[in-house]
PDB file of N, CA and C in Angstrom:
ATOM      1  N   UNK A   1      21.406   7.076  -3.510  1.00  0.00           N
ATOM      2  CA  UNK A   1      20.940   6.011  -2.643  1.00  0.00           C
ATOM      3  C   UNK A   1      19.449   6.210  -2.362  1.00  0.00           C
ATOM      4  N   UNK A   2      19.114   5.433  -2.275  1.00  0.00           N
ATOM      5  CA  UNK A   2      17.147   5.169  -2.065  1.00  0.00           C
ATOM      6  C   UNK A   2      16.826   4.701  -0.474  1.00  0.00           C
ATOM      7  N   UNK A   3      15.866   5.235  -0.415  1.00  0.00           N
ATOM      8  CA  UNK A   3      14.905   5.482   1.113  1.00  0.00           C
ATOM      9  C   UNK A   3      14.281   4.348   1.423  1.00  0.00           C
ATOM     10  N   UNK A   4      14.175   3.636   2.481  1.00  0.00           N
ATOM     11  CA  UNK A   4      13.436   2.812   3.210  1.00  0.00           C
ATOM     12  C   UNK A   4      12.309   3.627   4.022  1.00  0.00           C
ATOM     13  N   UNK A   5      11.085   2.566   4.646  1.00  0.00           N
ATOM     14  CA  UNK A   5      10.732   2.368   5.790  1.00  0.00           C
ATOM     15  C   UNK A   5      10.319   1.016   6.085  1.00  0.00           C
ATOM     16  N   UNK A   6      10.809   1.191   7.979  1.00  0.00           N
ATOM     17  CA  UNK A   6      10.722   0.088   8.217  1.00  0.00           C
ATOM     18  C   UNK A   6       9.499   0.263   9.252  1.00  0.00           C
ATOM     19  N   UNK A   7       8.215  -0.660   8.579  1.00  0.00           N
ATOM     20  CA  UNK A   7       7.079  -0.574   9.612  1.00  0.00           C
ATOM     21  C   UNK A   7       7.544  -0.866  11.305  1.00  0.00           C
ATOM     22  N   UNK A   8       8.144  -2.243  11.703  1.00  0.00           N
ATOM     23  CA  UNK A   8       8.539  -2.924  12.740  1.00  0.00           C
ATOM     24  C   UNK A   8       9.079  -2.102  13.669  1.00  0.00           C
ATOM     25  N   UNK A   9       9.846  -0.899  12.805  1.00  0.00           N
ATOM     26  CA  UNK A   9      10.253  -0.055  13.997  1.00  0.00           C
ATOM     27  C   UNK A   9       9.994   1.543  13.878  1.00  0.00           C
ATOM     28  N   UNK A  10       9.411   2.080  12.658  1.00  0.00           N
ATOM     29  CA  UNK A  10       9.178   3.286  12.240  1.00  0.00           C
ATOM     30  C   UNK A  10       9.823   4.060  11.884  1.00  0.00           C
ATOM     31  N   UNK A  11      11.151   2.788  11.209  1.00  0.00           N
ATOM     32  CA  UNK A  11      12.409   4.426  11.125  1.00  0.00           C
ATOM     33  C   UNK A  11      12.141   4.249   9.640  1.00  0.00           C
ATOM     34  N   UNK A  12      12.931   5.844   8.938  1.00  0.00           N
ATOM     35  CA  UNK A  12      13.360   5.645   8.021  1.00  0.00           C
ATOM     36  C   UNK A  12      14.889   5.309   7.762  1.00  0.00           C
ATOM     37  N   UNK A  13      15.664   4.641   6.770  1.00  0.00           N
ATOM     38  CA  UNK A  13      16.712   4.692   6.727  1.00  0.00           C
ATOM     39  C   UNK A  13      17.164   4.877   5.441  1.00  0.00           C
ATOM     40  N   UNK A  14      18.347   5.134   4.719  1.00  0.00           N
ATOM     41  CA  UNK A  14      19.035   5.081   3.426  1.00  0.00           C
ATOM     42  C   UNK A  14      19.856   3.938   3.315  1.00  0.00           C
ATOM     43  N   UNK A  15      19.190   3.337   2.073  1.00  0.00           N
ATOM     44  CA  UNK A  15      19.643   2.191   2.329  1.00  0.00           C
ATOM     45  C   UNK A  15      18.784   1.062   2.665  1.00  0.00           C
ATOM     46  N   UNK A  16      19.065  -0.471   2.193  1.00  0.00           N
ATOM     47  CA  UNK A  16      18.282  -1.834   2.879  1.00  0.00           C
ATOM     48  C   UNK A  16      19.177  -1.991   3.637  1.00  0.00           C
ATOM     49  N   UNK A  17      18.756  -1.503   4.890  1.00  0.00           N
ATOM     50  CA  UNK A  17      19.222  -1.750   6.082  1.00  0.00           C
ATOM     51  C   UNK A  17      18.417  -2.915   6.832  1.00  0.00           C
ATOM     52  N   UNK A  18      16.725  -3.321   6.678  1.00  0.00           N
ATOM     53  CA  UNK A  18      16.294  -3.684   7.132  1.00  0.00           C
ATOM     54  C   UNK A  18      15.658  -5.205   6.302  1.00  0.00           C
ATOM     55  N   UNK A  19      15.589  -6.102   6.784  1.00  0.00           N
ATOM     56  CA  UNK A  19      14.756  -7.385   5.761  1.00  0.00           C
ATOM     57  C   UNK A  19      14.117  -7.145   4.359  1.00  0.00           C
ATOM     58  N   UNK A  20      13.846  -7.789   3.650  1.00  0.00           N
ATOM     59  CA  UNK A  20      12.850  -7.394   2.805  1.00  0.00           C
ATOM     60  C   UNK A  20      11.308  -7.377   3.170  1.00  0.00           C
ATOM     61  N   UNK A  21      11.329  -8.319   4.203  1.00  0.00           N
ATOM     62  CA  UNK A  21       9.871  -8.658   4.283  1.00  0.00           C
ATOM     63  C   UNK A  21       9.329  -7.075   5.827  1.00  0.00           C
ATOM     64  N   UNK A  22      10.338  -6.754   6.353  1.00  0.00           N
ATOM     65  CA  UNK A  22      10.601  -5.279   6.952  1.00  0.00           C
ATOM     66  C   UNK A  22      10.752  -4.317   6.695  1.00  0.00           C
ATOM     67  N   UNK A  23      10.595  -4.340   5.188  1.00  0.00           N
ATOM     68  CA  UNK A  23      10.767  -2.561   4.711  1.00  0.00           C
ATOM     69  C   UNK A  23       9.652  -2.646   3.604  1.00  0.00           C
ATOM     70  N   UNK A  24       8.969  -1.058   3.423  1.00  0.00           N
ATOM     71  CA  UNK A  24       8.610  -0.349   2.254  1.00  0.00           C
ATOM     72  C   UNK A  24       9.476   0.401   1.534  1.00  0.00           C
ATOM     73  N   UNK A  25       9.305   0.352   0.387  1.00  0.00           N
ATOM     74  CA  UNK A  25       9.991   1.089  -0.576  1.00  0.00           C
ATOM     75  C   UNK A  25      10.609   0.522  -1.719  1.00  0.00           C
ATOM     76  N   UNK A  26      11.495   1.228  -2.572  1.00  0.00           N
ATOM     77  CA  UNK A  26      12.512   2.588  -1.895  1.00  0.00           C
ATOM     78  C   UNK A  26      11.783   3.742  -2.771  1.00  0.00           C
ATOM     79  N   UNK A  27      11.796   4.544  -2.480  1.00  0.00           N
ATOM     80  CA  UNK A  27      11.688   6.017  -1.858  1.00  0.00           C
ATOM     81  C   UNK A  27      12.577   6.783  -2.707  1.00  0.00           C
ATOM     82  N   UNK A  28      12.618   7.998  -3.292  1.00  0.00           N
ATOM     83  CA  UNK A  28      13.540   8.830  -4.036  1.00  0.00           C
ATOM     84  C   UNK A  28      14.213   9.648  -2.702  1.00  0.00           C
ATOM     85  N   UNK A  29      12.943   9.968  -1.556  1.00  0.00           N
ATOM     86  CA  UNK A  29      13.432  11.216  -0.975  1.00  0.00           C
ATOM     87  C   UNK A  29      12.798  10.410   0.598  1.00  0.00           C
ATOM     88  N   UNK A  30      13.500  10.987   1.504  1.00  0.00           N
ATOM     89  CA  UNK A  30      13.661  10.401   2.919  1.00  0.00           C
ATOM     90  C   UNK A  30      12.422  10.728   3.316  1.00  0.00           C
ATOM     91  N   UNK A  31      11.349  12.371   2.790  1.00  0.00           N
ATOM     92  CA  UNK A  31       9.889  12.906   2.657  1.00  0.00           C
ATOM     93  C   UNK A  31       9.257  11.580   2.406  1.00  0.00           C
ATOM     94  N   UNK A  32       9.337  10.984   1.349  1.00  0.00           N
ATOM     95  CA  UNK A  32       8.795   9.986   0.596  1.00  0.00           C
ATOM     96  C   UNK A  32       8.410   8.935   1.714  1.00  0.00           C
ATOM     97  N   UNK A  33       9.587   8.691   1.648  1.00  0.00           N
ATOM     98  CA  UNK A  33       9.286   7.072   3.184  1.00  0.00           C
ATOM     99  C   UNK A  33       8.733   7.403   4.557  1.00  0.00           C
ATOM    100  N   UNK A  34       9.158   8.976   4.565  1.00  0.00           N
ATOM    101  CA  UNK A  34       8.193   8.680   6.134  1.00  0.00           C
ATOM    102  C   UNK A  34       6.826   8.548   5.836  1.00  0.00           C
ATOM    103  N   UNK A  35       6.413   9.066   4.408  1.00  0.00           N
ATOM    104  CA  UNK A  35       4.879   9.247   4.426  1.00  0.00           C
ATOM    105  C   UNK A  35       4.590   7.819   3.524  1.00  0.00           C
ATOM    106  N   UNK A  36       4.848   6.740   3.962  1.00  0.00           N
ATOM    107  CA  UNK A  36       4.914   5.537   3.517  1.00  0.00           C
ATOM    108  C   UNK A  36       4.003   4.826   4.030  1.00  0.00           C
ATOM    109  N   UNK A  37       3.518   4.505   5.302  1.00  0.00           N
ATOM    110  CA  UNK A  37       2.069   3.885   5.606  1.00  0.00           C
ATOM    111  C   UNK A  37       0.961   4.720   5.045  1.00  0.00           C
ATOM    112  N   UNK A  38       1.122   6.079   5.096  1.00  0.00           N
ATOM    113  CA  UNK A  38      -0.265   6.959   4.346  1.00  0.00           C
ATOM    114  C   UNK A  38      -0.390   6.671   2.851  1.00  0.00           C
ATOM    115  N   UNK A  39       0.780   6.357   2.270  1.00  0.00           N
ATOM    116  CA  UNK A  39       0.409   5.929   0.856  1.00  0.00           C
ATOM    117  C   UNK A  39      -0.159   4.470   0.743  1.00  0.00           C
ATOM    118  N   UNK A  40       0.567   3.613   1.356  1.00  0.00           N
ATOM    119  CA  UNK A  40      -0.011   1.922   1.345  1.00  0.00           C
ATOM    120  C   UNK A  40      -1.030   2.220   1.773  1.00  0.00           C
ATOM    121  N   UNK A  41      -1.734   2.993   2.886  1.00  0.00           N
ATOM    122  CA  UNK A  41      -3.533   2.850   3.659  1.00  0.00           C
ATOM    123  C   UNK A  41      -4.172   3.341   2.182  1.00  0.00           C
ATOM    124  N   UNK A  42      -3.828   4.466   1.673  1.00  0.00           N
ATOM    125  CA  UNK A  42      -4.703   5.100   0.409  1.00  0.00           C
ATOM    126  C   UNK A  42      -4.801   3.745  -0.825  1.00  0.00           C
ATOM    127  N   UNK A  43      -3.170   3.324  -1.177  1.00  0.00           N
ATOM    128  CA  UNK A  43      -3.199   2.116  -2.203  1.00  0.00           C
ATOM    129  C   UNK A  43      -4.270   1.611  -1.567  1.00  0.00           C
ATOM    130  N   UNK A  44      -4.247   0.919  -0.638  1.00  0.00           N
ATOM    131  CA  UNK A  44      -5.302  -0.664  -0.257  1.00  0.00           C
ATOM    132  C   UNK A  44      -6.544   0.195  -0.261  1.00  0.00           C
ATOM    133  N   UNK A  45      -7.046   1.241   0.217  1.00  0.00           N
ATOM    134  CA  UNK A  45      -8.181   1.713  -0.288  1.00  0.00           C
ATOM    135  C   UNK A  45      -8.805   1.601  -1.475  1.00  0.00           C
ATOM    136  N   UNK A  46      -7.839   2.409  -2.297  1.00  0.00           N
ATOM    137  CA  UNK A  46      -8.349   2.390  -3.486  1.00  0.00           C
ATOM    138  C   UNK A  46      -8.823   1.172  -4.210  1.00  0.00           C
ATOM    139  N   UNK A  47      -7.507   0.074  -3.936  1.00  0.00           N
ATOM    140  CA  UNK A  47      -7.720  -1.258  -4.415  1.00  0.00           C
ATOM    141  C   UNK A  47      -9.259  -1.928  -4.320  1.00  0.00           C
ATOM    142  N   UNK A  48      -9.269  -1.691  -2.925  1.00  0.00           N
ATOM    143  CA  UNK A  48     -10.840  -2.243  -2.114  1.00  0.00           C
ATOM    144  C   UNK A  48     -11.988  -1.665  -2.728  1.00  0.00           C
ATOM    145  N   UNK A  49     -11.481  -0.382  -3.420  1.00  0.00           N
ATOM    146  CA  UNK A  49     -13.056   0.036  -3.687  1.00  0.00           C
ATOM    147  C   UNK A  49     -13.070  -0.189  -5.112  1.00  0.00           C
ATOM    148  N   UNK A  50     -11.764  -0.728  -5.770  1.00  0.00           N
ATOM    149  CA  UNK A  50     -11.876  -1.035  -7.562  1.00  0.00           C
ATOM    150  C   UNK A  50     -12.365  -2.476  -7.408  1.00  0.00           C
ATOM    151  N   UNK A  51     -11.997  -2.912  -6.162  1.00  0.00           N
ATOM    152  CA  UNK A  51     -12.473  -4.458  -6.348  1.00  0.00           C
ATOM    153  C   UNK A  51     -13.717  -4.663  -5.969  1.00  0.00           C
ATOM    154  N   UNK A  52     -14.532  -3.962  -4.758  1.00  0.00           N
ATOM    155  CA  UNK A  52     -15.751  -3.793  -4.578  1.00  0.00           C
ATOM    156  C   UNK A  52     -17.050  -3.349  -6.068  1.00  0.00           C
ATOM    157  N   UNK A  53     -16.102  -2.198  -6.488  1.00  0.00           N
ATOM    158  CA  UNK A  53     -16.922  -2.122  -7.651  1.00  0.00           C
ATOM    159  C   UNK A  53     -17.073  -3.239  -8.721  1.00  0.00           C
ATOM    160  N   UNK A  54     -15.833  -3.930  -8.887  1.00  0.00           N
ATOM    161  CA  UNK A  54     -15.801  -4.976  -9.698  1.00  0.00           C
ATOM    162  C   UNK A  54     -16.658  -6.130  -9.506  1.00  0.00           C
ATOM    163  N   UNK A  55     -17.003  -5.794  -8.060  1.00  0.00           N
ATOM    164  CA  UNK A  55     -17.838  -6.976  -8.041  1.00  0.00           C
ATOM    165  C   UNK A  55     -19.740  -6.674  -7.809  1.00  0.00           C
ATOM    166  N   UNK A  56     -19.686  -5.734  -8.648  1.00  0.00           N
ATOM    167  CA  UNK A  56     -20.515  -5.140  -8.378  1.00  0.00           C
ATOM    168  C   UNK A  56     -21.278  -5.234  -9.719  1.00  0.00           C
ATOM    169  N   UNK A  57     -21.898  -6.623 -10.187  1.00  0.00           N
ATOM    170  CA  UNK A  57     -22.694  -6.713 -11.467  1.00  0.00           C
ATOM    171  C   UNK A  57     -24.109  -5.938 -11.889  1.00  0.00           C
ATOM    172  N   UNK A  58     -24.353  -5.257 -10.900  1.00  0.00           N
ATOM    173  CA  UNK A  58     -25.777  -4.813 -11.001  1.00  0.00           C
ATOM    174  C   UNK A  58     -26.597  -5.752 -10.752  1.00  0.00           C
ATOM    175  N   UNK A  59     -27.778  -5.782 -11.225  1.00  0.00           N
ATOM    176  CA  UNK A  59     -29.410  -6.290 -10.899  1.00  0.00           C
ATOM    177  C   UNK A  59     -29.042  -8.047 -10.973  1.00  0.00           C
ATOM    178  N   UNK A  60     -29.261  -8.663 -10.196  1.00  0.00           N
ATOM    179  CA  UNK A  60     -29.592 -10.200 -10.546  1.00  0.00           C
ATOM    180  C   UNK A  60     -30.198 -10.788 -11.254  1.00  0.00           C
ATOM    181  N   UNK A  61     -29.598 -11.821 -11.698  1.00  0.00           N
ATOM    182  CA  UNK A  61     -30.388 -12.009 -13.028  1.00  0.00           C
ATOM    183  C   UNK A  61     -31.924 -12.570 -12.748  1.00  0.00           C
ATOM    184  N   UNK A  62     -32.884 -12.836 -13.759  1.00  0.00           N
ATOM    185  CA  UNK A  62     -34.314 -12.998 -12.939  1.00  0.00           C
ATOM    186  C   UNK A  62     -34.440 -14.287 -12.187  1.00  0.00           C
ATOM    187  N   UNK A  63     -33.248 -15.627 -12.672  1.00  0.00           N
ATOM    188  CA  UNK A  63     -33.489 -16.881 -12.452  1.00  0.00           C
ATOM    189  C   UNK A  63     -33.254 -16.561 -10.217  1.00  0.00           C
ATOM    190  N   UNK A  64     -32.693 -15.636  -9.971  1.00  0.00           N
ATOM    191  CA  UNK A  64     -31.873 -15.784  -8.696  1.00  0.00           C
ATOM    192  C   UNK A  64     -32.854 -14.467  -7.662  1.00  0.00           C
ATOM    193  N   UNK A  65     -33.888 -13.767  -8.418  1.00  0.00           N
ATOM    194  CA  UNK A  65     -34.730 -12.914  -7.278  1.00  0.00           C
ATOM    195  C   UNK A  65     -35.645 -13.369  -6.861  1.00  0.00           C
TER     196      UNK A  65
END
């Protein structure tokens, strides 16, 4: 059986116990889900800074300085 967390209330549980739109996961190990907002904050980090870089063309072209 696979690991939840549920942000709304901070538990973990075994099992979809909780909504879909109320849980992270699932989880191999009950370890796994509690440390489940620290992994989503790092994901969206990372995301932010692949997308920041992405948008990150270098020098303007000459028509726009």
């Amino acid at each position: 059986m696979q690991w939840y967390y549920s942000p709304s209330t901070g538990k973990v549980s075994q099992g979809k116990e909780a909504s879909w739109n109320d849980r992270l996961g699932p989880y191999a190990t009950r370890e796994e889900a509690e440390q489940a907002l620290e992994k989503a904050q790092k994901r969206n980090e990372q995301a932010d800074a692949a997308e920041a870089a992405e948008d990150d063309w270098g020098e303007p072209a000459s028509w726009e300085k």
